[in-house]
Protein backbone atom coordinates (compact mmCIF):
# COMPACT_ATOMS: atom_id res chain seq x y z
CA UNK A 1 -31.58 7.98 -33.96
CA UNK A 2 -32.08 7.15 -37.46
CA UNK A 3 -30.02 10.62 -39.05
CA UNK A 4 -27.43 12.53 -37.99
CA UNK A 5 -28.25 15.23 -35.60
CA UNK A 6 -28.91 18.74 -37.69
CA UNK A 7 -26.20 20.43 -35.60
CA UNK A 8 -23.50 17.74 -37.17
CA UNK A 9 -20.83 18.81 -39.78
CA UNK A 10 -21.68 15.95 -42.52
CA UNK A 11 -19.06 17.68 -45.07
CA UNK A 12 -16.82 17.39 -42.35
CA UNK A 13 -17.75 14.32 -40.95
CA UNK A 14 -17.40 12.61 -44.86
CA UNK A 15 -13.80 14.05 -45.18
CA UNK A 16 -13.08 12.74 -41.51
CA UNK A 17 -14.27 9.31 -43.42
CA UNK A 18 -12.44 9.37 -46.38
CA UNK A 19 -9.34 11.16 -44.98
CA UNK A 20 -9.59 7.68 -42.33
CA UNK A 21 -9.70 5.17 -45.07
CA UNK A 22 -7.54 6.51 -47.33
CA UNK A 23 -4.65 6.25 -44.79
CA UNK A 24 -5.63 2.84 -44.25
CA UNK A 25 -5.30 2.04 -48.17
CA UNK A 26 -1.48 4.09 -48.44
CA UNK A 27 -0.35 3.00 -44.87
CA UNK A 28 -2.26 -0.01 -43.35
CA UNK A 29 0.22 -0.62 -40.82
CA UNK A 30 -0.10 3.43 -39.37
CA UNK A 31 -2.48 2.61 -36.72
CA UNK A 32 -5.72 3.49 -36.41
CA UNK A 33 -8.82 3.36 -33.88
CA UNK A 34 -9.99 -0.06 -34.84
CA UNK A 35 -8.39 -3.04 -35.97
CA UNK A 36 -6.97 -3.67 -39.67
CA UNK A 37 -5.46 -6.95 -41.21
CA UNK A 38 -5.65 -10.93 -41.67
CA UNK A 39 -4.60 -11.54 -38.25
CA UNK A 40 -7.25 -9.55 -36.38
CA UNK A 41 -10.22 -10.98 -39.12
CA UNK A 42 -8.97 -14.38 -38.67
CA UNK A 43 -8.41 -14.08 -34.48
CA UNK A 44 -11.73 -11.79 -33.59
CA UNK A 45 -14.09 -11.97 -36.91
CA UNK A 46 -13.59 -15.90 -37.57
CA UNK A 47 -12.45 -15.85 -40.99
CA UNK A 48 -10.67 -18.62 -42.69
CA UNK A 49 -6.97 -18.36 -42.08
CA UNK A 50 -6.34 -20.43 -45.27
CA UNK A 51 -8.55 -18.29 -47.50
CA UNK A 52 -6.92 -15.13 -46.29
CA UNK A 53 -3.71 -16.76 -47.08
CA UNK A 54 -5.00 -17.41 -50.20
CA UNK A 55 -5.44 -13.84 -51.48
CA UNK A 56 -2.66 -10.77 -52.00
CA UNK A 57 -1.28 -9.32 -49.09
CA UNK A 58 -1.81 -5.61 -49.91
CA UNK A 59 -5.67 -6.79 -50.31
CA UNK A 60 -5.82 -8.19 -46.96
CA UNK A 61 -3.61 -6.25 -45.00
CA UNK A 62 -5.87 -3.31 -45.45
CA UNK A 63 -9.17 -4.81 -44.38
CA UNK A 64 -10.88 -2.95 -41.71
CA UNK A 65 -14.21 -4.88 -41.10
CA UNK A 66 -15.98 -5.40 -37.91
CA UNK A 67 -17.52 -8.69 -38.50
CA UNK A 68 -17.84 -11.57 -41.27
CA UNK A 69 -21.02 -11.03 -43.75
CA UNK A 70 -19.84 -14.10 -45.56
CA UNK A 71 -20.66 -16.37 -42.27
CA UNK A 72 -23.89 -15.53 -42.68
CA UNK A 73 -25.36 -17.23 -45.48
CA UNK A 74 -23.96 -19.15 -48.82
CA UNK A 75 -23.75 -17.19 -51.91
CA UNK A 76 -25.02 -19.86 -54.61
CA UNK A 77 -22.83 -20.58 -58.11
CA UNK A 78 -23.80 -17.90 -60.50
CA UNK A 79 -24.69 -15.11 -57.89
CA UNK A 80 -24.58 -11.03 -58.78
CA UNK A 81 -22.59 -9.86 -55.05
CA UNK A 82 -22.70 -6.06 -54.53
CA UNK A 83 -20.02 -5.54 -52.20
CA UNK A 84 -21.06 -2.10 -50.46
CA UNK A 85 -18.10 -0.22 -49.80
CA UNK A 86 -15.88 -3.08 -50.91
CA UNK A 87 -12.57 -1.36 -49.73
CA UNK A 88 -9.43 -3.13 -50.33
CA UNK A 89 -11.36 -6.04 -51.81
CA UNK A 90 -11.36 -8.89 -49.34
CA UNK A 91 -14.73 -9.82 -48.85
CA UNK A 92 -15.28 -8.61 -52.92
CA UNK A 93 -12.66 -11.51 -53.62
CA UNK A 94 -14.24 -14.24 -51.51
CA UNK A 95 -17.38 -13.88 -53.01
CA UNK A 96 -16.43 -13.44 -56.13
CA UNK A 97 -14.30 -17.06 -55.45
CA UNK A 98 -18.06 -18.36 -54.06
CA UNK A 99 -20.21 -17.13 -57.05
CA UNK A 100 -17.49 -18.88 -59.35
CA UNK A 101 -16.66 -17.96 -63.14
CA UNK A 102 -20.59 -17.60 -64.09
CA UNK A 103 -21.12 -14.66 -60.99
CA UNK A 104 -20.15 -11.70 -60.80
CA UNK A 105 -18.74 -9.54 -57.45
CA UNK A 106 -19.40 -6.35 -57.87
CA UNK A 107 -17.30 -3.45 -55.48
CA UNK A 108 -18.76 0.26 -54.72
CA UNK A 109 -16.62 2.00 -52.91
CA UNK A 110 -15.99 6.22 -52.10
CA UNK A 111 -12.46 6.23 -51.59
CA UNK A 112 -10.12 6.05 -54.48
CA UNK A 113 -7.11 4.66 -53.11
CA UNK A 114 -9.46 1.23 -51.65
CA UNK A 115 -11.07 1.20 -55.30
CA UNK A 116 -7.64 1.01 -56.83
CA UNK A 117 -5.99 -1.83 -54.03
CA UNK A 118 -9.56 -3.55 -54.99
CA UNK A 119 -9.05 -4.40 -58.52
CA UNK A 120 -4.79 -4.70 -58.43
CA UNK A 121 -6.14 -7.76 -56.09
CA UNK A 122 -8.39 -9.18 -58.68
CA UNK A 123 -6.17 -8.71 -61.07
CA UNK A 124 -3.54 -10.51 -59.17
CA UNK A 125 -5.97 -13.18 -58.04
CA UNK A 126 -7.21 -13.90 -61.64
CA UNK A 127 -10.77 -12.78 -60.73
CA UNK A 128 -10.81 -9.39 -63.21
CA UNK A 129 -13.12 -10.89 -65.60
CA UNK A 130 -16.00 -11.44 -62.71
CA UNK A 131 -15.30 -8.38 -60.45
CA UNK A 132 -15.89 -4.43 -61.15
CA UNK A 133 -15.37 -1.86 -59.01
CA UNK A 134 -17.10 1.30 -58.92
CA UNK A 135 -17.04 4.50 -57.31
CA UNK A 136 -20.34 5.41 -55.38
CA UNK A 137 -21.86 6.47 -52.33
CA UNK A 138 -23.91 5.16 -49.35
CA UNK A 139 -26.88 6.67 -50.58
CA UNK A 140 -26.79 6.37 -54.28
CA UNK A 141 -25.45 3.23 -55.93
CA UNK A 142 -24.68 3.14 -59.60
CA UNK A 143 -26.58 0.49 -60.07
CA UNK A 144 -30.30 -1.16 -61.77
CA UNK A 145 -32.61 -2.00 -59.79
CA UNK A 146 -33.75 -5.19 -58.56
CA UNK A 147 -30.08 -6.53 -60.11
CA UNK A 148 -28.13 -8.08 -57.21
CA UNK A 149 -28.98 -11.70 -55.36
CA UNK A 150 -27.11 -10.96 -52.38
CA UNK A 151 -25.82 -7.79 -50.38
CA UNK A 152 -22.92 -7.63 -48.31
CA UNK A 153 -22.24 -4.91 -46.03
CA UNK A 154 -19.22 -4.86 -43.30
CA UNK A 155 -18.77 -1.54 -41.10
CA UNK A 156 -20.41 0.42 -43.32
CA UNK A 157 -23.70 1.80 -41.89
CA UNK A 158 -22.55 3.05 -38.88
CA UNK A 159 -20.60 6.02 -40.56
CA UNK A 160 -23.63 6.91 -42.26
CA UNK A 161 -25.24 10.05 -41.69
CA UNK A 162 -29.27 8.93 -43.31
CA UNK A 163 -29.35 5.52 -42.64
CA UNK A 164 -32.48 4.77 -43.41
CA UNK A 165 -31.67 6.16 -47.20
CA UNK A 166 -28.65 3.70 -47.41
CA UNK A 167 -30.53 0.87 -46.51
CA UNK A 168 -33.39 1.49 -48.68
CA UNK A 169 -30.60 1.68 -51.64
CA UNK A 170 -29.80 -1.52 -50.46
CA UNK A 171 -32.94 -2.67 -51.05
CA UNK A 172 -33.58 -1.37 -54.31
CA UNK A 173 -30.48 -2.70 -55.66
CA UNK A 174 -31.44 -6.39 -54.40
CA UNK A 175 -33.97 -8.67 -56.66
CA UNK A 176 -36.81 -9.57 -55.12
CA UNK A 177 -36.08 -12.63 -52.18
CA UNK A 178 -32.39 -11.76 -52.49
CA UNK A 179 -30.25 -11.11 -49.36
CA UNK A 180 -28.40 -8.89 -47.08
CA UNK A 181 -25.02 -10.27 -45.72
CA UNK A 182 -24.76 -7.08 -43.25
CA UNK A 183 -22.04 -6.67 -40.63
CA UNK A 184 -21.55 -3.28 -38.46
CA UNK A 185 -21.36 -2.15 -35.38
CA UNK A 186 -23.82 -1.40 -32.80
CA UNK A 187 -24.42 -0.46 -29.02
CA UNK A 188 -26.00 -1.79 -26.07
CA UNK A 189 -27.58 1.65 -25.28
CA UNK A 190 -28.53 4.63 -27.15
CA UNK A 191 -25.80 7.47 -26.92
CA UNK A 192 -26.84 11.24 -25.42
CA UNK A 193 -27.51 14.07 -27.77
CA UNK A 194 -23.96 15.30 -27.04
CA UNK A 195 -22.10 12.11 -28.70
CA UNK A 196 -24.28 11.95 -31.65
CA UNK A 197 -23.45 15.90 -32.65
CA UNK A 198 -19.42 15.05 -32.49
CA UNK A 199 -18.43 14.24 -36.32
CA UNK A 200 -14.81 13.28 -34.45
CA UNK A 201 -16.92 10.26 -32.91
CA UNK A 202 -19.06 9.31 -35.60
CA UNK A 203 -15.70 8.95 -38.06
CA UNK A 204 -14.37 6.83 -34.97
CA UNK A 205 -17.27 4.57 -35.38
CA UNK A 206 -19.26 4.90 -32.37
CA UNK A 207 -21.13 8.73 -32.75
CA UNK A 208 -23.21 7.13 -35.59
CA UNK A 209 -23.85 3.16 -34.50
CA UNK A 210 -27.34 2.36 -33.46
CA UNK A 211 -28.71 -0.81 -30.92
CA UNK A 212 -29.19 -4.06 -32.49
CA UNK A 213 -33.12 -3.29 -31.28
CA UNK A 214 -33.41 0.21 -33.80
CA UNK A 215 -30.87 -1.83 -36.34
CA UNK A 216 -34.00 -4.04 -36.42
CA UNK A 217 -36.96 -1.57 -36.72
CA UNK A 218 -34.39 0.30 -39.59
CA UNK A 219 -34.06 -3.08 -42.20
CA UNK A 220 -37.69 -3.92 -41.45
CA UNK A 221 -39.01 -0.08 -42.70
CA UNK A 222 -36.74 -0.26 -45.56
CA UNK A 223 -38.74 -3.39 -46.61
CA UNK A 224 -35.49 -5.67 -45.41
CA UNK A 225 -37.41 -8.80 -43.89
CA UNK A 226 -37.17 -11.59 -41.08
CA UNK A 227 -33.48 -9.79 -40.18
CA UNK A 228 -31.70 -11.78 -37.55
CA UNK A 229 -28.17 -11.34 -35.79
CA UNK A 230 -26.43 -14.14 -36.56
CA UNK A 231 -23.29 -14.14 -34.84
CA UNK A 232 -21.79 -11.38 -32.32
CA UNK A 233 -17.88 -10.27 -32.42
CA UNK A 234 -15.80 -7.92 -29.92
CA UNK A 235 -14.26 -6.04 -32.71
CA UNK A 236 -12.65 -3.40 -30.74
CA UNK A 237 -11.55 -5.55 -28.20
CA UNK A 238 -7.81 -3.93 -27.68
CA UNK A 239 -8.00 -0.77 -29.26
CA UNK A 240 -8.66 2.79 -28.24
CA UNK A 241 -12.12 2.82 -28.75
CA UNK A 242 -12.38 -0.06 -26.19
CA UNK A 243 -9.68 1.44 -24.12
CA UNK A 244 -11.72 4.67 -23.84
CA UNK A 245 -15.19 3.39 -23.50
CA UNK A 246 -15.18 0.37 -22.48
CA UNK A 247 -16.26 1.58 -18.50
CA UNK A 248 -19.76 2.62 -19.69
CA UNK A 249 -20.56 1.54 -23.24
CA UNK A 250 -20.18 -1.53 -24.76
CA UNK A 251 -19.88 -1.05 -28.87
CA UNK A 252 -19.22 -4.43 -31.00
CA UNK A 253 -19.70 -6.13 -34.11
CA UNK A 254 -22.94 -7.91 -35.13
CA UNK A 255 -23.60 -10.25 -38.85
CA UNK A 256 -27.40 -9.83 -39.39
CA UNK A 257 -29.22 -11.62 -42.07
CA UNK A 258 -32.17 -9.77 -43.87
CA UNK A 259 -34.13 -10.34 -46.96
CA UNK A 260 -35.78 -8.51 -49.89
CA UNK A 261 -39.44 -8.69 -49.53
């Protein structure tokens, strides 16, 4: 499964989405079906506690990631990072921190109240002058082509209806031998017909997340190379989603590495 089904609501389905995160950027501490926070990156996705620490509260209290793209490879001094769907900013800050004063982190994200907790954080970090923060789809970034070094992607893809059209935007954006940094969450079976066509699910995460196997076969046709999960996380690990299907599917966070060809 590579699109959403043809009997899905994808209007509905992308207001479920943005409806979700916006709550998360006015009221992080609301509850939701996954995990938000410092705690829960630095306890289940292996982030740095002192780098968290490091950054504004209202920036990391609203992360909502299900794994830790920035494990996955070094982003060199100097670096364009496209942050896809940068959200409240915390992984557009730490690589913005990595590429240093002569890089530039770039944010793309479709929900105006995570674009706006984005840059107060950069501002408040003294990082403005190397970060921007756009608004922008999945499918159509606002950006050149062949003008990024390296990708980063966390929890993203799954709530995509066209997959393979995000990803291939990916890959347009990237230079030639750059990299993905891509975390998101997959299954360890394929999901009936039944799941797929429920926009409630695929907003929750789980209606639109693929096996690491098709996650594969979708980076390599988008002309994403030699990808490789790198690291494994139970991201749901307390929450509803693993409270409800925990009996007979097993849904978790991967960090795959891919390059440009």
């Amino acid at each position: 499964m590579t699109r959403c089904p043809l009997e899905l609501d994808t209007m509905y389905l992308n207001r479920q989405v943005r409806a979700t995160y916006e709550r998360v950027a006015r009221a992080p501490a609301s509850g939701f079906h996954f995990h938000t926070g410092a705690d829960y990156a630095v306890r289940q996705l292996r982030y740095d506690a002192a780098e968290l620490a490091a950054l504004p509260v209202a920036c990391t209290e609203r992360f909502s990631g299900v794994g830790n793209p920035l494990r996955i490879g070094t982003i060199p001094a100097g670096a364009v990072v496209l942050d896809h769907a940068c959200g409240a900013g915390m992984d557009l800050l730490l690589a913005a921190k990595a590429a240093g004063p002569d890089g530039r982190a770039i944010g793309v994200d479709l929900t105006p109240g995570m674009r706006a907790s984005a840059l107060r954080a950069a501002a408040q970090s003294g990082l403005l002058d190397r970060i921007r923060v756009f608004e922008g789809t999945f499918e159509d970034l606002p950006m050149d082509d062949a003008s990024v070094d390296v990708a980063i992607s966390n929890g993203v893809l799954n709530l995509a209806p066209d997959k393979p059209r995000v990803l291939c935007e990916i890959a347009r954006v990237l230079k030639p031998g750059g990299r993905l940094f891509l975390a998101d969450v997959v299954l360890d079976r394929e999901l009936a017909a039944g799941v797929r066509s429920n926009a409630d699910l695929w907003a929750s995460c789980i209606g639109g997340a693929v096996t690491e196997s098709l996650l594969m076969e979708l980076l390599r046709d988008c002309g994403l190379s030699d990808a490789q999960v790198t690291e494994r996380f139970e991201c749901f690990a307390g929450t509803d989603i693993d409270r409800k299907f925990h009996t007979h599917l097993h849904a978790y966070g991967v960090n795959v590495l891919a390059h440009k060809r």
